[in-house]
PDB file of N, CA and C in Angstrom:
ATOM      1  N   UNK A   1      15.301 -18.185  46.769  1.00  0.00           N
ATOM      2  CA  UNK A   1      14.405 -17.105  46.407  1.00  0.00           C
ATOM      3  C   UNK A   1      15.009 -16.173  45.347  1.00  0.00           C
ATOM      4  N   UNK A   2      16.339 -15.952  45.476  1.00  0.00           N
ATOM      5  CA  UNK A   2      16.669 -14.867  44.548  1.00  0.00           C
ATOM      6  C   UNK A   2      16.506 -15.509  42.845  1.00  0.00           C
ATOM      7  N   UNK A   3      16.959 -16.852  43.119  1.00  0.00           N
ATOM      8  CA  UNK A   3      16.740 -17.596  41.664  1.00  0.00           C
ATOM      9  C   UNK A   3      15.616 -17.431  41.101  1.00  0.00           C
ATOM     10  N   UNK A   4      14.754 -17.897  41.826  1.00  0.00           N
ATOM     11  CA  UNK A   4      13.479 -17.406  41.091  1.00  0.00           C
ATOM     12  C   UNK A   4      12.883 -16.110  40.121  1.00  0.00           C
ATOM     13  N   UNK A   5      13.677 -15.121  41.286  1.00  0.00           N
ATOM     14  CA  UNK A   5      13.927 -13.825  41.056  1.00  0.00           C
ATOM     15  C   UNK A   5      14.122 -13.265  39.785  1.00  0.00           C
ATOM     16  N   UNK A   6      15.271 -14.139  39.382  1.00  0.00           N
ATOM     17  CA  UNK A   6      16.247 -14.192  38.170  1.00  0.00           C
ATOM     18  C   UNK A   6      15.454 -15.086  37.084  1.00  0.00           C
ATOM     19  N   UNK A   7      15.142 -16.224  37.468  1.00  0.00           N
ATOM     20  CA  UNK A   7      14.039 -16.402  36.180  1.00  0.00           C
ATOM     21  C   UNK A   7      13.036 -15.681  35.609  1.00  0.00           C
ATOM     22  N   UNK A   8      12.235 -15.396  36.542  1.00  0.00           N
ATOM     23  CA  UNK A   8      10.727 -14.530  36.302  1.00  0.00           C
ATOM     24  C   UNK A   8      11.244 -13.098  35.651  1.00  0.00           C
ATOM     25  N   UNK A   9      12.419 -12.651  35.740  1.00  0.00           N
ATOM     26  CA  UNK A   9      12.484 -11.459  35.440  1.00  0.00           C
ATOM     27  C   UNK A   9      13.113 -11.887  34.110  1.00  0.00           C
ATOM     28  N   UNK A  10      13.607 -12.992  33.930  1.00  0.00           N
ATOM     29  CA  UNK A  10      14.165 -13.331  32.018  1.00  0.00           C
ATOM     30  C   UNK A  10      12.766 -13.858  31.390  1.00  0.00           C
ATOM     31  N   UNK A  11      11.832 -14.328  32.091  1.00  0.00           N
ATOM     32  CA  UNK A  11      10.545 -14.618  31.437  1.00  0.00           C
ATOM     33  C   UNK A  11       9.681 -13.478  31.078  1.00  0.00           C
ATOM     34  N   UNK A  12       9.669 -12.797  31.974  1.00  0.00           N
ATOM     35  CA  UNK A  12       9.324 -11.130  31.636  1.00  0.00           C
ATOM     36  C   UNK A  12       9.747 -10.990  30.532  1.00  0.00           C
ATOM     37  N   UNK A  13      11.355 -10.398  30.373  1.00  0.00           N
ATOM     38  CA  UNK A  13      11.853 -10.139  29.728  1.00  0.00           C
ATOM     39  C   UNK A  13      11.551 -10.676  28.335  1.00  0.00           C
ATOM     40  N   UNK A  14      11.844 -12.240  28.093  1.00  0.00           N
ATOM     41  CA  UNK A  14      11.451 -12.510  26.887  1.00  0.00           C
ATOM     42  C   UNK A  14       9.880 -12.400  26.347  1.00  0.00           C
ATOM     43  N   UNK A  15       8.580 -12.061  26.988  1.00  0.00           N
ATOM     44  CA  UNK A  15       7.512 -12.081  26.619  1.00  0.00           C
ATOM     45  C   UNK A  15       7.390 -10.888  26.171  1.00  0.00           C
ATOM     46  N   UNK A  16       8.203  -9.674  27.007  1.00  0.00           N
ATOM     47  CA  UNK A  16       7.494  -8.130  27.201  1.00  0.00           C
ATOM     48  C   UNK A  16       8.446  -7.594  25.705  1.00  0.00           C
ATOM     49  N   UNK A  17       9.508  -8.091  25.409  1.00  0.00           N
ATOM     50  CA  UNK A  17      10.666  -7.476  24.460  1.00  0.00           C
ATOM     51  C   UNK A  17      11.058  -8.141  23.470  1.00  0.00           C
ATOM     52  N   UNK A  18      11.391  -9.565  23.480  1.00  0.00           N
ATOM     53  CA  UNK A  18      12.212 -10.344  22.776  1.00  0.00           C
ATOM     54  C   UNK A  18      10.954 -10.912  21.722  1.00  0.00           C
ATOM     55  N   UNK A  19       9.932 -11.610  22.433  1.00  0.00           N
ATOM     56  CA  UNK A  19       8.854 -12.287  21.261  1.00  0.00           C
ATOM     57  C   UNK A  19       8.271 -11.122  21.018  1.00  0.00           C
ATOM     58  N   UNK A  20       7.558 -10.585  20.645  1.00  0.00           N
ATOM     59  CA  UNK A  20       7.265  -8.899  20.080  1.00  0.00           C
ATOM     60  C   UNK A  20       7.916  -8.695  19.064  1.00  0.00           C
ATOM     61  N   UNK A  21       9.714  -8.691  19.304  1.00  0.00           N
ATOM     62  CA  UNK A  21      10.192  -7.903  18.318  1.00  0.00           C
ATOM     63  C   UNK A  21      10.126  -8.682  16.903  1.00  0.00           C
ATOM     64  N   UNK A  22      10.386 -10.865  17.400  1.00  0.00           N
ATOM     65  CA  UNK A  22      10.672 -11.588  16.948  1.00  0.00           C
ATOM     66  C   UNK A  22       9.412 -11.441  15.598  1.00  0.00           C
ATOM     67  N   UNK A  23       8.442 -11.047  16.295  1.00  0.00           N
ATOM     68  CA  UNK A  23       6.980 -11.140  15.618  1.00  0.00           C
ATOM     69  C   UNK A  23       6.929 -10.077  14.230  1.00  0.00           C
ATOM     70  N   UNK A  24       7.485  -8.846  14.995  1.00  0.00           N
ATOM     71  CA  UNK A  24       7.241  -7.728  13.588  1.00  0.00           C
ATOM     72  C   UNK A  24       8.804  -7.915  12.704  1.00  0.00           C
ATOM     73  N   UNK A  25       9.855  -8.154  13.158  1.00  0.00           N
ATOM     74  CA  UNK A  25      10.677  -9.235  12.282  1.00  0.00           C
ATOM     75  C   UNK A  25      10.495  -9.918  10.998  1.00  0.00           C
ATOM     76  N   UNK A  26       8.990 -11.060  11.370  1.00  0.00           N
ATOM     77  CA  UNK A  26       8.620 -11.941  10.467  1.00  0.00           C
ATOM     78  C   UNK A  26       7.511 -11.112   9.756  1.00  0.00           C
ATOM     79  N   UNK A  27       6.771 -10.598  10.386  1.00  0.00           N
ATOM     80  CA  UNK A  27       5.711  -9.837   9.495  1.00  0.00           C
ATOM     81  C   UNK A  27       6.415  -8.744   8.421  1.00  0.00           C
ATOM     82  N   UNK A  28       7.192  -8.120   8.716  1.00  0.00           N
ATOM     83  CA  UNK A  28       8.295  -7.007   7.912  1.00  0.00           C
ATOM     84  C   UNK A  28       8.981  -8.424   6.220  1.00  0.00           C
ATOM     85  N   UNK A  29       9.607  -9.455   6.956  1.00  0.00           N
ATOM     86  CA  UNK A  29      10.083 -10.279   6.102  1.00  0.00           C
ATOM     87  C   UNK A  29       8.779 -10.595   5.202  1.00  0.00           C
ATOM     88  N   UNK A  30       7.778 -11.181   5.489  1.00  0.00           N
ATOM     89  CA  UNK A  30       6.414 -11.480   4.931  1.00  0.00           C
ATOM     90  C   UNK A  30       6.099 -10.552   3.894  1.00  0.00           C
ATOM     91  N   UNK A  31       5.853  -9.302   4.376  1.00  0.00           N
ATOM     92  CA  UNK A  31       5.656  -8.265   3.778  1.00  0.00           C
ATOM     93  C   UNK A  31       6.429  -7.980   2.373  1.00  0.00           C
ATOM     94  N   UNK A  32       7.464  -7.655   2.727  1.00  0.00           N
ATOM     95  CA  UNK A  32       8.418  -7.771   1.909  1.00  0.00           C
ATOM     96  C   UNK A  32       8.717  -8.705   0.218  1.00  0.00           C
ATOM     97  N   UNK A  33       8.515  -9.901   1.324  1.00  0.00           N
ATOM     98  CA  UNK A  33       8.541 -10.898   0.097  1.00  0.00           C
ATOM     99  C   UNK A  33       7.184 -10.955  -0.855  1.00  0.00           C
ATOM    100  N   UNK A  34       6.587 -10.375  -0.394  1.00  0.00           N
ATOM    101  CA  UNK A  34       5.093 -10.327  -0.905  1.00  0.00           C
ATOM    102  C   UNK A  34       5.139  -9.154  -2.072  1.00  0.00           C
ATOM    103  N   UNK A  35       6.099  -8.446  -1.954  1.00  0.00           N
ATOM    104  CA  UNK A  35       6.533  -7.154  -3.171  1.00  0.00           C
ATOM    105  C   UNK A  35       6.259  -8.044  -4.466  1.00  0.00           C
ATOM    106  N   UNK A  36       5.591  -7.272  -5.309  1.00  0.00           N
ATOM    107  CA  UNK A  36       5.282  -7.121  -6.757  1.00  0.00           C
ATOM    108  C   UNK A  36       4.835  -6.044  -7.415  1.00  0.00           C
ATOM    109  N   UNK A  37       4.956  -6.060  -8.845  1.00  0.00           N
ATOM    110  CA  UNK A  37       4.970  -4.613  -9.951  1.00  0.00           C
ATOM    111  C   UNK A  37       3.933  -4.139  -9.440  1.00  0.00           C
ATOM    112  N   UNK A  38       3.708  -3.076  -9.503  1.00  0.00           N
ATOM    113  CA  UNK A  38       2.615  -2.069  -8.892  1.00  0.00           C
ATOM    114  C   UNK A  38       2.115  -1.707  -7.617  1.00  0.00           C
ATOM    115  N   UNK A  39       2.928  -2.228  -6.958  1.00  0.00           N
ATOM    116  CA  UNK A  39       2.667  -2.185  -5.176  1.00  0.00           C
ATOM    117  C   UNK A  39       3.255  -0.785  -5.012  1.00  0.00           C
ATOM    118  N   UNK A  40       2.370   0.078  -4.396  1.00  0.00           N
ATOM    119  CA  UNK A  40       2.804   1.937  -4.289  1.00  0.00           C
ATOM    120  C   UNK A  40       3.561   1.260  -2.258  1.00  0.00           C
ATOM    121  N   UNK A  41       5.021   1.991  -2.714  1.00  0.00           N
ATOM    122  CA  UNK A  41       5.441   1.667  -1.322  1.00  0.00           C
ATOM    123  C   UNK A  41       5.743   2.565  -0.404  1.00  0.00           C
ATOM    124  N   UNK A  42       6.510   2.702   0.732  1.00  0.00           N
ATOM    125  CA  UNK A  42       7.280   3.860   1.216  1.00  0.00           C
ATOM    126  C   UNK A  42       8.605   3.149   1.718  1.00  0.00           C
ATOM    127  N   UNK A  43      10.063   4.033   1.276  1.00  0.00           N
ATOM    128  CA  UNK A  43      10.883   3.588   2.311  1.00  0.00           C
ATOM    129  C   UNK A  43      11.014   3.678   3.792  1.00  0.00           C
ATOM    130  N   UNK A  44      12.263   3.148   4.283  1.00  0.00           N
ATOM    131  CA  UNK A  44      12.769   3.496   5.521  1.00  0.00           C
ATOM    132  C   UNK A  44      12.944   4.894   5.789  1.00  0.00           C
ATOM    133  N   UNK A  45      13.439   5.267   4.795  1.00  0.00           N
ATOM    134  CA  UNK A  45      14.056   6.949   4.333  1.00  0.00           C
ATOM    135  C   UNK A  45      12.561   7.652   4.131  1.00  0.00           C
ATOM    136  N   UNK A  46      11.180   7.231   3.991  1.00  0.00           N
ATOM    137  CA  UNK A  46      10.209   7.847   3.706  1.00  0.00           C
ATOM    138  C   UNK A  46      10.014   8.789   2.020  1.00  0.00           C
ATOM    139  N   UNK A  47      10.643   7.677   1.006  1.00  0.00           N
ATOM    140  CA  UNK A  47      10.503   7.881  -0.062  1.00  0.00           C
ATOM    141  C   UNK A  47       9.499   7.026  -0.480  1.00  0.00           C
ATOM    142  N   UNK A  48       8.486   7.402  -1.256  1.00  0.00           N
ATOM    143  CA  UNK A  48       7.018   7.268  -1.642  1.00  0.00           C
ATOM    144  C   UNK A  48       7.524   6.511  -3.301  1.00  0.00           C
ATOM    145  N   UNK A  49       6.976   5.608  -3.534  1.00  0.00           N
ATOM    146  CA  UNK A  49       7.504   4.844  -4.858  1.00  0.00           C
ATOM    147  C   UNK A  49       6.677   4.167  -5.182  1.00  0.00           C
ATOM    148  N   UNK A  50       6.601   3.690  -6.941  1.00  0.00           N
ATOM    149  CA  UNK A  50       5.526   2.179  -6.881  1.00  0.00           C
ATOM    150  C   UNK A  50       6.858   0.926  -7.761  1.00  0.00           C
ATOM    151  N   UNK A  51       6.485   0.123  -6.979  1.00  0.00           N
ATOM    152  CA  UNK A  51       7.471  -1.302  -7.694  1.00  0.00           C
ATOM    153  C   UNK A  51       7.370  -1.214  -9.043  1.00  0.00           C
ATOM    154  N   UNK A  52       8.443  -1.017  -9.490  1.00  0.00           N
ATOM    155  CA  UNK A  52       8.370  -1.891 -11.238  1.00  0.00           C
ATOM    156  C   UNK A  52       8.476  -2.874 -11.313  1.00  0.00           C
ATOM    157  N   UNK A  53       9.906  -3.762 -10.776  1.00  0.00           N
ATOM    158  CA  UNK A  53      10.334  -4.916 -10.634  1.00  0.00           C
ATOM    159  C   UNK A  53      11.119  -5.534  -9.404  1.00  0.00           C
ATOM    160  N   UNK A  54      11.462  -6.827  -9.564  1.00  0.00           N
ATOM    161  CA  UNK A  54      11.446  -7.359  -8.073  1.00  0.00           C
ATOM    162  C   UNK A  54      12.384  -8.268  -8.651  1.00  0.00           C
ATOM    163  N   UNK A  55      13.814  -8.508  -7.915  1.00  0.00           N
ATOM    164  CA  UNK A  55      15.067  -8.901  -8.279  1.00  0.00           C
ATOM    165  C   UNK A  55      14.690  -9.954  -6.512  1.00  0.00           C
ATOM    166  N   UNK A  56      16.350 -10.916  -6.626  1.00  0.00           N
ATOM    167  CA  UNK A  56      16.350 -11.527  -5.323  1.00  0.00           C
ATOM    168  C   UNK A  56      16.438 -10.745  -4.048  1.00  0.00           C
ATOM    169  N   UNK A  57      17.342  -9.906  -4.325  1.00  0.00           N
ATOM    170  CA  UNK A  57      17.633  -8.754  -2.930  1.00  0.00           C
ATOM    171  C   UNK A  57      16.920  -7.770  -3.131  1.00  0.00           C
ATOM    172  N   UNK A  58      17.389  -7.334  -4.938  1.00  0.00           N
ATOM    173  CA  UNK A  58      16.675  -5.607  -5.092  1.00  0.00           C
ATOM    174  C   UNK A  58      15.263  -5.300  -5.652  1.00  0.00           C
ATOM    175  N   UNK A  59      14.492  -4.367  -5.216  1.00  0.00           N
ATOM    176  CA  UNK A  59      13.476  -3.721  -5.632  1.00  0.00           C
ATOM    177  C   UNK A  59      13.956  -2.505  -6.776  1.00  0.00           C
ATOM    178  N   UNK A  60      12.993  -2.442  -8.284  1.00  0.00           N
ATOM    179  CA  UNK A  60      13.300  -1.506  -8.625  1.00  0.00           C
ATOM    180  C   UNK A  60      11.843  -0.812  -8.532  1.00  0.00           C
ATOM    181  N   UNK A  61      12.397   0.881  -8.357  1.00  0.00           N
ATOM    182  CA  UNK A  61      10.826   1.549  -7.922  1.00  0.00           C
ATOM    183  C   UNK A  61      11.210   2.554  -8.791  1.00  0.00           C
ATOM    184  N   UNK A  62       9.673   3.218  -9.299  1.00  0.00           N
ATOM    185  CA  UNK A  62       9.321   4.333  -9.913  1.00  0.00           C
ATOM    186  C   UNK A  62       9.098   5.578  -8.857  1.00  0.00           C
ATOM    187  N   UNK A  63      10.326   5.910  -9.168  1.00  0.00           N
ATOM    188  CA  UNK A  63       9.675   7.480  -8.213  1.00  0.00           C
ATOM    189  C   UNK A  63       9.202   8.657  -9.005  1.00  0.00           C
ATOM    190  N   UNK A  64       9.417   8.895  -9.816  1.00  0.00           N
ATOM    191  CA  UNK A  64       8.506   9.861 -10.699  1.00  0.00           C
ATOM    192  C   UNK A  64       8.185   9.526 -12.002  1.00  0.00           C
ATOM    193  N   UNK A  65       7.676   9.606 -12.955  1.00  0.00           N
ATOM    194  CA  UNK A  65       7.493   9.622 -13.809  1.00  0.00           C
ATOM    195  C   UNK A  65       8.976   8.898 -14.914  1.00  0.00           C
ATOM    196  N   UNK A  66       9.496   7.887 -15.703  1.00  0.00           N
ATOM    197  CA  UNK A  66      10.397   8.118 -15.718  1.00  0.00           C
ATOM    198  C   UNK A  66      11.854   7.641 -14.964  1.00  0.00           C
ATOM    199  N   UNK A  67      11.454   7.983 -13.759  1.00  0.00           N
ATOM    200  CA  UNK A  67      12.955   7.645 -13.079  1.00  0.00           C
ATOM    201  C   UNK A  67      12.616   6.794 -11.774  1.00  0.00           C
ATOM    202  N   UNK A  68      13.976   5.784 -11.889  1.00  0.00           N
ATOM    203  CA  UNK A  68      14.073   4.495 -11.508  1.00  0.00           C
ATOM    204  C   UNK A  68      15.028   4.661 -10.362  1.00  0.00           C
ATOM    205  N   UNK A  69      14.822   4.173  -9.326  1.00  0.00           N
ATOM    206  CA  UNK A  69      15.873   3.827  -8.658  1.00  0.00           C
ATOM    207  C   UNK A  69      15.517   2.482  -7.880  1.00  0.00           C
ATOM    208  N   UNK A  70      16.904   1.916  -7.771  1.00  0.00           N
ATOM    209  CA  UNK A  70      17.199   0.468  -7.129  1.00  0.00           C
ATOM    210  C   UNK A  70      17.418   0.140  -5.659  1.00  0.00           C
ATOM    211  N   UNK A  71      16.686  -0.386  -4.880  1.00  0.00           N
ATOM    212  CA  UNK A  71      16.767  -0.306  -3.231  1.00  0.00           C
ATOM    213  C   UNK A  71      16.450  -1.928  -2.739  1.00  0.00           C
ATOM    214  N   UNK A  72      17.247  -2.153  -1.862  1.00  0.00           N
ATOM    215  CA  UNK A  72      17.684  -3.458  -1.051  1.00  0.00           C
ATOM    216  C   UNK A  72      15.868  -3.620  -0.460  1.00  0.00           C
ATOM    217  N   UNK A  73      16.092  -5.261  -0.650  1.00  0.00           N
ATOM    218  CA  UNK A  73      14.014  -5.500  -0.020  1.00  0.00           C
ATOM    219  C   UNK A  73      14.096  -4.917   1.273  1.00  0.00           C
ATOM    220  N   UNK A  74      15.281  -5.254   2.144  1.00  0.00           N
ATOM    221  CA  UNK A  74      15.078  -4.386   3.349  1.00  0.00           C
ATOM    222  C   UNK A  74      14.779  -2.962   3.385  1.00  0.00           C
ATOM    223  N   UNK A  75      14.944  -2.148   2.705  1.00  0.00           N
ATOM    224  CA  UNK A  75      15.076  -1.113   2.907  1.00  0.00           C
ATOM    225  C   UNK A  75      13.256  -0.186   2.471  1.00  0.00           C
ATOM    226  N   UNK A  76      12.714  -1.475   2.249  1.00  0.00           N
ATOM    227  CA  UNK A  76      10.729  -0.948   2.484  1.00  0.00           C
ATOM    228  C   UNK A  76      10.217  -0.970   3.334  1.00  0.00           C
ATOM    229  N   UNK A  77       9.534   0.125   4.132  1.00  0.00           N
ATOM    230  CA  UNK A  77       9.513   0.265   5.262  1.00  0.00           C
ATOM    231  C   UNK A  77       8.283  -0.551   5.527  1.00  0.00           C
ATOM    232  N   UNK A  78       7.097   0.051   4.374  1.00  0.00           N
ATOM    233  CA  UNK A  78       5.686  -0.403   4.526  1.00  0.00           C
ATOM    234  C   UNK A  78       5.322  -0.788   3.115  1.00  0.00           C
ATOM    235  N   UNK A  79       4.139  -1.262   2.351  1.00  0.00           N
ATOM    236  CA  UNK A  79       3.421  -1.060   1.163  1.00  0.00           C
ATOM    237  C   UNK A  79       1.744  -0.539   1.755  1.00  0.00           C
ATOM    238  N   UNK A  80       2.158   0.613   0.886  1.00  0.00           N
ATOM    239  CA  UNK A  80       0.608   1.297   1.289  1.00  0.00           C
ATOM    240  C   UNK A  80      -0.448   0.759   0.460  1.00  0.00           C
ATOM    241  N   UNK A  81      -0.658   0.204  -0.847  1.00  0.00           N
ATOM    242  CA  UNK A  81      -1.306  -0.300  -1.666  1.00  0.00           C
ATOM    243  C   UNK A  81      -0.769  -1.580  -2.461  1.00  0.00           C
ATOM    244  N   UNK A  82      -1.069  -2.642  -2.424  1.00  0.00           N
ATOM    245  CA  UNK A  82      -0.880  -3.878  -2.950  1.00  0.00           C
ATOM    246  C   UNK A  82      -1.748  -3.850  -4.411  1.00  0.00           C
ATOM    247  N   UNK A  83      -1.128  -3.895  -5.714  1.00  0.00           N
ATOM    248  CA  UNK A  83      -1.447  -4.807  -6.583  1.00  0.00           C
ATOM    249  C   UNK A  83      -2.308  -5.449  -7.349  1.00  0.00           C
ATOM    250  N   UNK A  84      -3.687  -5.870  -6.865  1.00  0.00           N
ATOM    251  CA  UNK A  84      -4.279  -7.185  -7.202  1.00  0.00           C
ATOM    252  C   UNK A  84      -3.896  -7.706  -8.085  1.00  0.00           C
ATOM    253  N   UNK A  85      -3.674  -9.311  -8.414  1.00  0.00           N
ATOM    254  CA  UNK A  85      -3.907  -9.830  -9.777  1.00  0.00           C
ATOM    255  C   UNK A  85      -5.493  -9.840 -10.435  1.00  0.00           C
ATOM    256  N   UNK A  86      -6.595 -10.226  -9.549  1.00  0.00           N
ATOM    257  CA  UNK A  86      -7.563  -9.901 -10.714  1.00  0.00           C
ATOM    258  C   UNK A  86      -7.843  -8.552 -10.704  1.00  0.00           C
ATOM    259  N   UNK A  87      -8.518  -8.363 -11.987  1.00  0.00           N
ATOM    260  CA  UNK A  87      -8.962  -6.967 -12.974  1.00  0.00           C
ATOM    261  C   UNK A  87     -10.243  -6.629 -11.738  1.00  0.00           C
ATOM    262  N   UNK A  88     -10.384  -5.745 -11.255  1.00  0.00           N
ATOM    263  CA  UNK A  88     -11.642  -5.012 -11.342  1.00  0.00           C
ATOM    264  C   UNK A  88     -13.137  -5.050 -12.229  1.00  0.00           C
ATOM    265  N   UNK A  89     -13.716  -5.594 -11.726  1.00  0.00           N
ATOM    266  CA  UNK A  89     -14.806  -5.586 -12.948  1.00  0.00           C
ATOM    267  C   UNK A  89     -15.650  -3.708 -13.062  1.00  0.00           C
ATOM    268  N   UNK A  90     -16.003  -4.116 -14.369  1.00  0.00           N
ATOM    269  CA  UNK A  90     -15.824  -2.542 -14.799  1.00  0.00           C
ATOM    270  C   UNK A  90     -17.354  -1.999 -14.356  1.00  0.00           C
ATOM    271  N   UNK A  91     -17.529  -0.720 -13.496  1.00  0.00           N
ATOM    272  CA  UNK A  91     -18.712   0.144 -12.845  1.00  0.00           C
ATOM    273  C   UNK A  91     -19.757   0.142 -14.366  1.00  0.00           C
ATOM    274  N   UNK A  92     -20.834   0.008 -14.321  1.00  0.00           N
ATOM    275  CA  UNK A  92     -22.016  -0.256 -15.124  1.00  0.00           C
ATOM    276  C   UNK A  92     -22.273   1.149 -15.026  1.00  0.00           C
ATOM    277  N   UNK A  93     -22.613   1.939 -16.347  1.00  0.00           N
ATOM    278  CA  UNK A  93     -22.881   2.853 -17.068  1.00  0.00           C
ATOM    279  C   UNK A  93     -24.266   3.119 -16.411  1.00  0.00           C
ATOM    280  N   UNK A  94     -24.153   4.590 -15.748  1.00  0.00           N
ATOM    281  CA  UNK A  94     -25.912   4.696 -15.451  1.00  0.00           C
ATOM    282  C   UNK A  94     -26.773   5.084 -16.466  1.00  0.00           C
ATOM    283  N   UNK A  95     -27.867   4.586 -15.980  1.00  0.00           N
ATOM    284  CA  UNK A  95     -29.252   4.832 -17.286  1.00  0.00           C
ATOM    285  C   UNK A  95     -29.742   6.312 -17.348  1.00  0.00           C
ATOM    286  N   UNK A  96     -29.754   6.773 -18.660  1.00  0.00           N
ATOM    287  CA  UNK A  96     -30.064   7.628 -18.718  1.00  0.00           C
ATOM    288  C   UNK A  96     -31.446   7.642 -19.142  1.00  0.00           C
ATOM    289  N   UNK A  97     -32.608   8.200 -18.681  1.00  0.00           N
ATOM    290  CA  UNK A  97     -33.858   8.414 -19.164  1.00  0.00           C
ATOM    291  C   UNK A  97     -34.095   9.002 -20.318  1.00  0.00           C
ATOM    292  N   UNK A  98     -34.782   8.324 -20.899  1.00  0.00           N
ATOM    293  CA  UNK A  98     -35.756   8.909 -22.645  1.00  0.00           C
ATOM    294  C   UNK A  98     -36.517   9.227 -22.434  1.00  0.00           C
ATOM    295  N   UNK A  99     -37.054  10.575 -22.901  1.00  0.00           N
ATOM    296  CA  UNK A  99     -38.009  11.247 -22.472  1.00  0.00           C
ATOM    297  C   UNK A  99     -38.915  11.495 -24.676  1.00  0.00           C
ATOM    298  N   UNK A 100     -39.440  11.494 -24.608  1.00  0.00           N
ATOM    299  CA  UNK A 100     -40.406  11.406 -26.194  1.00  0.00           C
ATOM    300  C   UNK A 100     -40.248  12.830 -26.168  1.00  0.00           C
ATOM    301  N   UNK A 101     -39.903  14.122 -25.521  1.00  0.00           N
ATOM    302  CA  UNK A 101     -39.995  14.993 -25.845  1.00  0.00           C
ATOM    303  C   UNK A 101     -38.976  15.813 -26.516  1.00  0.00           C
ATOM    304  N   UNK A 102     -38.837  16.405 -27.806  1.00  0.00           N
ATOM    305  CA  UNK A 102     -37.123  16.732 -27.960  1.00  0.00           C
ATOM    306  C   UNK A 102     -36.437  18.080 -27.209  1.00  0.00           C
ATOM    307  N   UNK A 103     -35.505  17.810 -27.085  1.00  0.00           N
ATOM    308  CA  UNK A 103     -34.563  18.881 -25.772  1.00  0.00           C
ATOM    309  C   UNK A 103     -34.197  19.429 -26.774  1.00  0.00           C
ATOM    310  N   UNK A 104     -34.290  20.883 -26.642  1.00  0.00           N
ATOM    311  CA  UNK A 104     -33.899  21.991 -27.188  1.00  0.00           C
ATOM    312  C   UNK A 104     -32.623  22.373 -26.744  1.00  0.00           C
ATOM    313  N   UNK A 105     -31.717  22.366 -26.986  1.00  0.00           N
ATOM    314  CA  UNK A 105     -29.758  23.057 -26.651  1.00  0.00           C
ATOM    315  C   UNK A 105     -30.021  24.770 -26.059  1.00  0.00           C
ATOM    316  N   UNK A 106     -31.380  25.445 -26.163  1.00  0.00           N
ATOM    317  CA  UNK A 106     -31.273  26.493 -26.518  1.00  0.00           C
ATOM    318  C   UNK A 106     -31.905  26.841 -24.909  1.00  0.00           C
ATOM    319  N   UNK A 107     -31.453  27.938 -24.076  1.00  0.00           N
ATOM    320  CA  UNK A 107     -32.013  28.147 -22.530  1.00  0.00           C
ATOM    321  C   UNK A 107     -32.567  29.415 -23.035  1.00  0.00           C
ATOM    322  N   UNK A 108     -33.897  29.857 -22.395  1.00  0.00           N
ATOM    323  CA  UNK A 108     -34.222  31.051 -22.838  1.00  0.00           C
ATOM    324  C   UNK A 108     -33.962  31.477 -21.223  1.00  0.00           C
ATOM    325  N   UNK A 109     -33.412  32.865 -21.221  1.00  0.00           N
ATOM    326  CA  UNK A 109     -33.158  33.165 -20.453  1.00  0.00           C
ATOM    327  C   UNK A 109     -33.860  35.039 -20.582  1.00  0.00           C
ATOM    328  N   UNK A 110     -35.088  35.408 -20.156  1.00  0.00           N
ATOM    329  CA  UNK A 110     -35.500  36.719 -20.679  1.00  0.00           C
ATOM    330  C   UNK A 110     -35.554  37.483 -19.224  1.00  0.00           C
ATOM    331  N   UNK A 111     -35.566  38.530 -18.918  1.00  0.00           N
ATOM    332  CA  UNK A 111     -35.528  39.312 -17.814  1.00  0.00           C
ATOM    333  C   UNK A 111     -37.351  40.265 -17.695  1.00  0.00           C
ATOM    334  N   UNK A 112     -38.082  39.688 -17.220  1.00  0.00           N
ATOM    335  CA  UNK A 112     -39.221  40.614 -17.144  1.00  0.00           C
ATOM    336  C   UNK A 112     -39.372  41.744 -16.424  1.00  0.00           C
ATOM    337  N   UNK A 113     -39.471  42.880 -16.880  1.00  0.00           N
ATOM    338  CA  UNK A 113     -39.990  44.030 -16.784  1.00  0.00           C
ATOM    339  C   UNK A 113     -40.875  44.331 -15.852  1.00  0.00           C
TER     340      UNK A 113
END
């Protein structure tokens, strides 16, 4: 009986702790490798950046305007915005109505008495 004991509680164990962690592990690695130019990220450290470029280990990120700094792929915590490769197709210009009558620039604005 106690054996049993001792299994069920390492089967626990590995369902409740061990596969879980194994899981956000691979999703973090996934993530990661998925980095490209323009991905707005955040670190570990909670520094807010967008990718310029993407080395084997290192990320280089734009943190302001200008200035560059170089950080290990581990060290991205999340990407808040990904990238796309295709373009956006561009929002269609609303119609403006023609009216035959000509618009005067001029507001009369008189105060009656």
């Amino acid at each position: 009986m106690p054996l049993v004991l001792i299994v069920l509680l390492f089967a626990v164990m590995y369902f409740m702790m061990i596969r879980p962690q194994q899981k956000r592990r691979r999703e973090a690695q996934a993530m990661q490798s998925s980095l490209g130019p323009g991905d707005e990220i955040v670190t570990i450290g909670g520094l807010h950046a967008t990718v310029v470029s993407v080395d084997d280990d290192v990320v280089t990120v734009e943190i302001s305007p200008g200035v560059h700094a170089r950080f290990a792929r581990p060290a991205i915590a999340r990407v808040l915005t990904q990238n796309s490769v295709e373009e956006p197709e561009p929002e269609p210009e609303p119609e403006v109505p023609v009216s035959d009558e000509p618009v005067s620039p001029v507001v009369e604005t008189r105060k009656n008495d």
